[in-house]
C-alpha atoms as a PDB file:
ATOM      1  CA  UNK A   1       5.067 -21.421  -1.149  1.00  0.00           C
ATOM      2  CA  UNK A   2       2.002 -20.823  -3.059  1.00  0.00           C
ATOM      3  CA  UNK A   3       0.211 -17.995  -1.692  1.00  0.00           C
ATOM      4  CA  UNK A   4      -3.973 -17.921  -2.233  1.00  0.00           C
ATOM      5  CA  UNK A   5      -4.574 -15.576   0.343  1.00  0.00           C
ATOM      6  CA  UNK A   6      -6.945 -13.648  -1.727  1.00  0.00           C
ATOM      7  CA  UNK A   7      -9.640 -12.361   0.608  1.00  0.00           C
ATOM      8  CA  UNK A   8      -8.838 -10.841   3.912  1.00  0.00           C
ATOM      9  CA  UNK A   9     -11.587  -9.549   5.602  1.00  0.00           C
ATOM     10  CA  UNK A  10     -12.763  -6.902   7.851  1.00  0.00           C
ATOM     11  CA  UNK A  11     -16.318  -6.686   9.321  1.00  0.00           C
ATOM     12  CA  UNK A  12     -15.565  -3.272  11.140  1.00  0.00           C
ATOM     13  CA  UNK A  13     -15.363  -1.107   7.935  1.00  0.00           C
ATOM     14  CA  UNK A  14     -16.395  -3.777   5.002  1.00  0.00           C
ATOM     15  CA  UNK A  15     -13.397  -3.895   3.184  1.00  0.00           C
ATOM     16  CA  UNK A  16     -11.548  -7.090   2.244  1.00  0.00           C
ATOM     17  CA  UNK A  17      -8.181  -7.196   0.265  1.00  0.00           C
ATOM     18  CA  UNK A  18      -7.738  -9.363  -3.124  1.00  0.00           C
ATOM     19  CA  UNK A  19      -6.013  -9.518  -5.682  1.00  0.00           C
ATOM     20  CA  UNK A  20      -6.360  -7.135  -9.143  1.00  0.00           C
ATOM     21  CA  UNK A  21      -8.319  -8.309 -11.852  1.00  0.00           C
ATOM     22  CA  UNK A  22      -8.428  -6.847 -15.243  1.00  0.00           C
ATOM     23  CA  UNK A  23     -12.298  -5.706 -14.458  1.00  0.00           C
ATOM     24  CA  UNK A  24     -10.657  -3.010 -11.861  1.00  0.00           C
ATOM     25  CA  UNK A  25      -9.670  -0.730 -14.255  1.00  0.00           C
ATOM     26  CA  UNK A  26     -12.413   1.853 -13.979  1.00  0.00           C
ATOM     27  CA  UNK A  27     -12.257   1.878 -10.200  1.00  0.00           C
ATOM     28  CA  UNK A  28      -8.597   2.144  -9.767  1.00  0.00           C
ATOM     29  CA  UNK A  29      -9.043   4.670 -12.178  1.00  0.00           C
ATOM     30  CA  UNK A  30     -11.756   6.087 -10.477  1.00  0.00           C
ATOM     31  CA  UNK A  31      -9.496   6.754  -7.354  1.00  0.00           C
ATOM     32  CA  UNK A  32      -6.372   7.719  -8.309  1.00  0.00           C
ATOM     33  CA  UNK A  33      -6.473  10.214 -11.025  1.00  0.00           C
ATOM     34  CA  UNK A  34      -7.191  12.793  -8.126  1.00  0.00           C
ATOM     35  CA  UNK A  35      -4.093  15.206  -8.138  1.00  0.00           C
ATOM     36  CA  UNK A  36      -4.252  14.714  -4.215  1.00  0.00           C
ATOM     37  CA  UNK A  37      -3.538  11.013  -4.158  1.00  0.00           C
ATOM     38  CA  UNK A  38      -0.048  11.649  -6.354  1.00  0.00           C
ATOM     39  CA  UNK A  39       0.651  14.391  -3.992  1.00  0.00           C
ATOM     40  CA  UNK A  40       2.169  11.865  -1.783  1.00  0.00           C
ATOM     41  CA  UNK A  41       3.316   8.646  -3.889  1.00  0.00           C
ATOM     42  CA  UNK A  42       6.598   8.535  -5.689  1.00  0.00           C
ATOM     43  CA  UNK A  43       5.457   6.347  -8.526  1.00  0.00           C
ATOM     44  CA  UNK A  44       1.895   7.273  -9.257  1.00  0.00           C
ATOM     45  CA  UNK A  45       1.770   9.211 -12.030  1.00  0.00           C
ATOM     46  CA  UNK A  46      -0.387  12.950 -12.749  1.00  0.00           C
ATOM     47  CA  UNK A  47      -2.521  12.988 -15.073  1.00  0.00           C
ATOM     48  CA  UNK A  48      -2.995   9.561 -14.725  1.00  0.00           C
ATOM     49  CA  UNK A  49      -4.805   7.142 -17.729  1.00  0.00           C
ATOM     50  CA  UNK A  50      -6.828   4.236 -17.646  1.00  0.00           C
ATOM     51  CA  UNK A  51      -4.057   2.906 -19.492  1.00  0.00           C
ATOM     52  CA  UNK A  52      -1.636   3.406 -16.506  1.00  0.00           C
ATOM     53  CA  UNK A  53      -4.498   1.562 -14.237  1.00  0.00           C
ATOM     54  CA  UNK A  54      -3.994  -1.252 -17.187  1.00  0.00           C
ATOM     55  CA  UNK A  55      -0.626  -1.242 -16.982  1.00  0.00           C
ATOM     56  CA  UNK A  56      -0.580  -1.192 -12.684  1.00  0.00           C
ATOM     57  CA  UNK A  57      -2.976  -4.323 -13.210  1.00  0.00           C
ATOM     58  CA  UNK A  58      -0.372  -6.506 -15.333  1.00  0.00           C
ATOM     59  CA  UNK A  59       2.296  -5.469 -13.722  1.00  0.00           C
ATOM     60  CA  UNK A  60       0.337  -6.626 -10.443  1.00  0.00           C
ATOM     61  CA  UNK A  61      -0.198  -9.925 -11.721  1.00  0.00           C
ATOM     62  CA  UNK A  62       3.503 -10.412 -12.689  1.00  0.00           C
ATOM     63  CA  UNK A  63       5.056  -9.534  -9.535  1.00  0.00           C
ATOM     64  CA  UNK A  64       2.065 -12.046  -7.957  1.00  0.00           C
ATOM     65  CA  UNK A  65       3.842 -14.807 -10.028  1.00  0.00           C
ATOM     66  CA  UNK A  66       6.860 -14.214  -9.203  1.00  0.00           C
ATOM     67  CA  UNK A  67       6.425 -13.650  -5.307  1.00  0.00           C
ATOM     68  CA  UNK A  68       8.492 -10.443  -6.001  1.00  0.00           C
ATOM     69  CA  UNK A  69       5.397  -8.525  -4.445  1.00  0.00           C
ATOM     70  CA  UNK A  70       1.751  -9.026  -3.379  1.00  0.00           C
ATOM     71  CA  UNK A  71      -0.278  -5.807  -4.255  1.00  0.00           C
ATOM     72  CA  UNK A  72      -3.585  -5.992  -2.324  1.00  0.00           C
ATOM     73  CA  UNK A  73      -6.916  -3.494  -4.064  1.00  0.00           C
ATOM     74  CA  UNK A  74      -8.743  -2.623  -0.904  1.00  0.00           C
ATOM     75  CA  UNK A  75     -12.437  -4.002  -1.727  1.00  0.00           C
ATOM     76  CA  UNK A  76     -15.370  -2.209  -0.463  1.00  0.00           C
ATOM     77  CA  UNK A  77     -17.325  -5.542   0.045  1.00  0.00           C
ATOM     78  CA  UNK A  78     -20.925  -3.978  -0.478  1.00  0.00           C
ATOM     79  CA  UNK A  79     -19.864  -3.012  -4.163  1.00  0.00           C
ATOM     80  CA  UNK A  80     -16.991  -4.945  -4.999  1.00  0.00           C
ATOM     81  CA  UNK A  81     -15.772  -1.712  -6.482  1.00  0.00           C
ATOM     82  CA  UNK A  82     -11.428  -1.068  -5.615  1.00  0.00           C
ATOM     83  CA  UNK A  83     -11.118   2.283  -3.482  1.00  0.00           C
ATOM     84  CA  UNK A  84      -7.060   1.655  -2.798  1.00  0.00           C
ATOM     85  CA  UNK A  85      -4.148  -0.296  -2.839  1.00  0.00           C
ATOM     86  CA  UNK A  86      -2.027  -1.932  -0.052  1.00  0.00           C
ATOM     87  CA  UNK A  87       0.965  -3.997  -1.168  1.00  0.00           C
ATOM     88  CA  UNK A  88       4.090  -5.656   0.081  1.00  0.00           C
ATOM     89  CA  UNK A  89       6.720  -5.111  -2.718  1.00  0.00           C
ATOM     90  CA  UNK A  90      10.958  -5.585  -2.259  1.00  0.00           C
ATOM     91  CA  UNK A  91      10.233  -8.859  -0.965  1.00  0.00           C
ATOM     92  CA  UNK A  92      14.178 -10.459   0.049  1.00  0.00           C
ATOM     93  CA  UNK A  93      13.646 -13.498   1.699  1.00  0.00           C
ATOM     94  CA  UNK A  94      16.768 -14.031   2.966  1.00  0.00           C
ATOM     95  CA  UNK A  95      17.026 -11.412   4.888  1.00  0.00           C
ATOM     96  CA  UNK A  96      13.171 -11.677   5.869  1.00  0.00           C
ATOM     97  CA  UNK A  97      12.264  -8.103   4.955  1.00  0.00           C
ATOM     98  CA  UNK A  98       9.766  -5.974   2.372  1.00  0.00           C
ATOM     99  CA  UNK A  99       8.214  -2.549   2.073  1.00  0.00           C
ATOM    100  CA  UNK A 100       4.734  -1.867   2.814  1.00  0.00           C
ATOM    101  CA  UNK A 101       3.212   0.701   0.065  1.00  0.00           C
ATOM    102  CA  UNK A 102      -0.586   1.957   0.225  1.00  0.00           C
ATOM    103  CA  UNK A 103      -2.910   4.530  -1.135  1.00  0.00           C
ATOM    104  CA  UNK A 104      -6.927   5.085  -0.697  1.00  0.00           C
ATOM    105  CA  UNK A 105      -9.082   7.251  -2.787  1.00  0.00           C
ATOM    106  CA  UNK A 106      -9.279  10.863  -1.560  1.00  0.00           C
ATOM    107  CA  UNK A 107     -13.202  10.333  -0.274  1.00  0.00           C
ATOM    108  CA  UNK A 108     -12.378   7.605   1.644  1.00  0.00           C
ATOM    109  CA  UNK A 109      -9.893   9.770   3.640  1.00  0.00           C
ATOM    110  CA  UNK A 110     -10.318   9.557   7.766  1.00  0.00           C
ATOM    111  CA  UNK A 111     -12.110   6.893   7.834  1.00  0.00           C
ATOM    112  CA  UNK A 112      -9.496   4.432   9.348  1.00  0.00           C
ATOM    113  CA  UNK A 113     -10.082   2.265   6.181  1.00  0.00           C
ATOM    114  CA  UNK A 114      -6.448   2.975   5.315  1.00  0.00           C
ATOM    115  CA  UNK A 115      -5.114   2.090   9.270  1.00  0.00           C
ATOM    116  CA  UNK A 116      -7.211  -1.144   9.170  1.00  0.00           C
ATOM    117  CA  UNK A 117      -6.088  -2.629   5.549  1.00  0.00           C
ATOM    118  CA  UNK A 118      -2.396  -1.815   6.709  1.00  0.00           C
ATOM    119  CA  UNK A 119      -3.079  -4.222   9.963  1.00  0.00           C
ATOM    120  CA  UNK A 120      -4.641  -6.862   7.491  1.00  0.00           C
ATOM    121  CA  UNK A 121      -1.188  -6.824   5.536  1.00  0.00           C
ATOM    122  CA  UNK A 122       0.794  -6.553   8.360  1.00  0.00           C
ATOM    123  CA  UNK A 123      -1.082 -10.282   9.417  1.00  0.00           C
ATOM    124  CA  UNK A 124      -0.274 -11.064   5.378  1.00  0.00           C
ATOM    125  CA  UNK A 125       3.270 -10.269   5.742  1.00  0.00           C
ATOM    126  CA  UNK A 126       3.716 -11.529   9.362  1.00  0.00           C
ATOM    127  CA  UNK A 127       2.523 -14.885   9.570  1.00  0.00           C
ATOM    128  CA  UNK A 128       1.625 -16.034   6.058  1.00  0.00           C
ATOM    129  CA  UNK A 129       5.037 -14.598   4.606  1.00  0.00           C
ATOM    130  CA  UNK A 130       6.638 -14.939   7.390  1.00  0.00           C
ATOM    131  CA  UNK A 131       8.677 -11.299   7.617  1.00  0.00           C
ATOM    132  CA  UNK A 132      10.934 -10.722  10.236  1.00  0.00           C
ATOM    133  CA  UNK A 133      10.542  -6.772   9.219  1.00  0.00           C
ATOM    134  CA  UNK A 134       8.418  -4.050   7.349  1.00  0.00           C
ATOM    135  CA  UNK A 135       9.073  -0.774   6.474  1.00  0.00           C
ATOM    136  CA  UNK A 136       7.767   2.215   4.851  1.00  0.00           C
ATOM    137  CA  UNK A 137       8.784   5.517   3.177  1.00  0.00           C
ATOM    138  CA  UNK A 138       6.388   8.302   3.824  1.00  0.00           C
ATOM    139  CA  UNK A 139       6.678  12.268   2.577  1.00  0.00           C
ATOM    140  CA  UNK A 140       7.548  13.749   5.891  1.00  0.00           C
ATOM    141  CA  UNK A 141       4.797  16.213   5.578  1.00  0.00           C
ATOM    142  CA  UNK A 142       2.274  13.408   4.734  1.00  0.00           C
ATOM    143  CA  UNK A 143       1.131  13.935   8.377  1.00  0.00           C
ATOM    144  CA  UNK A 144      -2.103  11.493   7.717  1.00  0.00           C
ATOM    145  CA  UNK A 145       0.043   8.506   6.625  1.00  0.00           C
ATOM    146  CA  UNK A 146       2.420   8.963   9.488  1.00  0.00           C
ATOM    147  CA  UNK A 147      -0.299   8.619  11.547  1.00  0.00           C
ATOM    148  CA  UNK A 148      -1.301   5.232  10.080  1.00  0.00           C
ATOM    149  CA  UNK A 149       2.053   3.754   9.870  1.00  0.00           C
ATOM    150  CA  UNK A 150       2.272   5.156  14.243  1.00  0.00           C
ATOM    151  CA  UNK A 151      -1.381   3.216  14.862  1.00  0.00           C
ATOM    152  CA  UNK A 152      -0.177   0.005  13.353  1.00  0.00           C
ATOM    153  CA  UNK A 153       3.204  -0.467  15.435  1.00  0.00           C
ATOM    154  CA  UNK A 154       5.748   1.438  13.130  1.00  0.00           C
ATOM    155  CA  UNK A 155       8.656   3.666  14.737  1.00  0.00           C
ATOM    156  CA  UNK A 156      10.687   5.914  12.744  1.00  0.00           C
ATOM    157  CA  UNK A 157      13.646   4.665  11.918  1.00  0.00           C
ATOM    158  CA  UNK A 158      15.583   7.982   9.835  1.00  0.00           C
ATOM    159  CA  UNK A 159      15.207  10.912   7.384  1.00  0.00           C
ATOM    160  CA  UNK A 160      16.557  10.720   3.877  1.00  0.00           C
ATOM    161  CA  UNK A 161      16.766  14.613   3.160  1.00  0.00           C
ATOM    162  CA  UNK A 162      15.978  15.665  -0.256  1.00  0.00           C
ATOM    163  CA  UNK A 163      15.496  12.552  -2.020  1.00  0.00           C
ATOM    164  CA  UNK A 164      12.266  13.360  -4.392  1.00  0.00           C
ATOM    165  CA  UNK A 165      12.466  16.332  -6.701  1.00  0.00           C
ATOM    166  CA  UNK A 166       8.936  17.485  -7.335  1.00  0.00           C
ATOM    167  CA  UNK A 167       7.041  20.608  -8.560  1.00  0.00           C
ATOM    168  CA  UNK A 168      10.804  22.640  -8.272  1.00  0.00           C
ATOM    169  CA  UNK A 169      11.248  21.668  -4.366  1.00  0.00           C
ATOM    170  CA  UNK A 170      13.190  18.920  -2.845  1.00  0.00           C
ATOM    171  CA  UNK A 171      11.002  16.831  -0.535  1.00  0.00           C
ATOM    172  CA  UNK A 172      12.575  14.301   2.536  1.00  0.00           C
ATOM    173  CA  UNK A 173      11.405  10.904   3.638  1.00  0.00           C
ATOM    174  CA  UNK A 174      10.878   9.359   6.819  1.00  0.00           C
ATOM    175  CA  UNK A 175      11.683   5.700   7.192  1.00  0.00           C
ATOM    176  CA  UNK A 176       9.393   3.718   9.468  1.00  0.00           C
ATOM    177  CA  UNK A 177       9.976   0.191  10.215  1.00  0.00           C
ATOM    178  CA  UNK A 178       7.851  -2.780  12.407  1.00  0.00           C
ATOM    179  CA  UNK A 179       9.508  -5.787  13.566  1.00  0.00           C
ATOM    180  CA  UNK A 180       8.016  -9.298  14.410  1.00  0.00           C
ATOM    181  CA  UNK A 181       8.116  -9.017  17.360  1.00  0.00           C
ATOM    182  CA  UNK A 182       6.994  -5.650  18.007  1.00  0.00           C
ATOM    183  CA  UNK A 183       3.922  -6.389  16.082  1.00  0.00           C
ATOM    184  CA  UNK A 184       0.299  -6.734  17.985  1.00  0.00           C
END
């Protein structure tokens, strides 16, 4: 299945999803380096370097090609400027089934931009990939993203206890998950 499902839209806060192009660099830059936004992710890097937003681009393409993960930039439609990420990555197919992964630049914060590109994957993953399930990982004290994950449908699911070493603490992570047919 080919998937061109480049622009989703939303009129209520002007943001659309696409895909990464090579001309993103500067705003994914832009948005992540914050120390705040790596707080809270397991992979993104601090300091981070244009050269990792170079290197996230690629590697977004790849996985595109392969249909081993759609990664989203969350479009602000009035500047065409990138101010997040949502993507759909672990895609199994068989067993119908992929984790949802987001971030959004710190001064776009509480502004339910994050809640409302989450629902526009959720429609991505639902119907066009047709998922039977999708779950997320959070930081348990990430009380912001738990909140987005609870608006969109998600129930928690477990705790992994001490999972992510980080800044000499051990950190646990709540499992969320959203079934088909518990999705609105």
């Amino acid at each position: 299945m080919d998937i061109t499902y480049s622009n989703i839209r939303s009129s209520r806060f002007e943001i659309s999803l696409r895909h990464l192009k090579n001309k993103d660099v500067q705003s994914i830059y832009d948005n992540v380096k914050d120390k705040a936004i790596s707080t809270y992710t397991v992979s993104i890097p601090y300091p981070y370097h244009l050269s990792d937003a170079r290197e996230f681009i690629s590697y977004s393409i790849r996985t595109r090609r392969l249909k081993t993960a759609y990664i989203f930039g969350i479009e602000l439609i009035k500047n065409k400027k990138i101010i997040g990420i949502v993507s759909l990555s672990k895609i199994d197919k068989k067993n119908k089934n992929c984790e949802l992964g987001y971030w959004l630049g710190k001064k776009y914060w509480r502004k339910q931009i994050a809640s409302t590109a989450v629902k526009m994957i959720l429609n991505f993953a639902f119907k066009k990939l047709k998922m039977h399930r999708v779950y997320a990982q959070v930081f348990a004290d990430n009380t912001a993203s738990l909140r987005v994950l609870e608006k969109n449908g998600f129930l928690l699911e477990g705790v992994t206890f001490d999972v992510i070493w980080r800044k000499n603490k051990w950190y646990n992570l709540f499992l969320y998950g959203l079934l088909k047919n518990d999705y609105k």
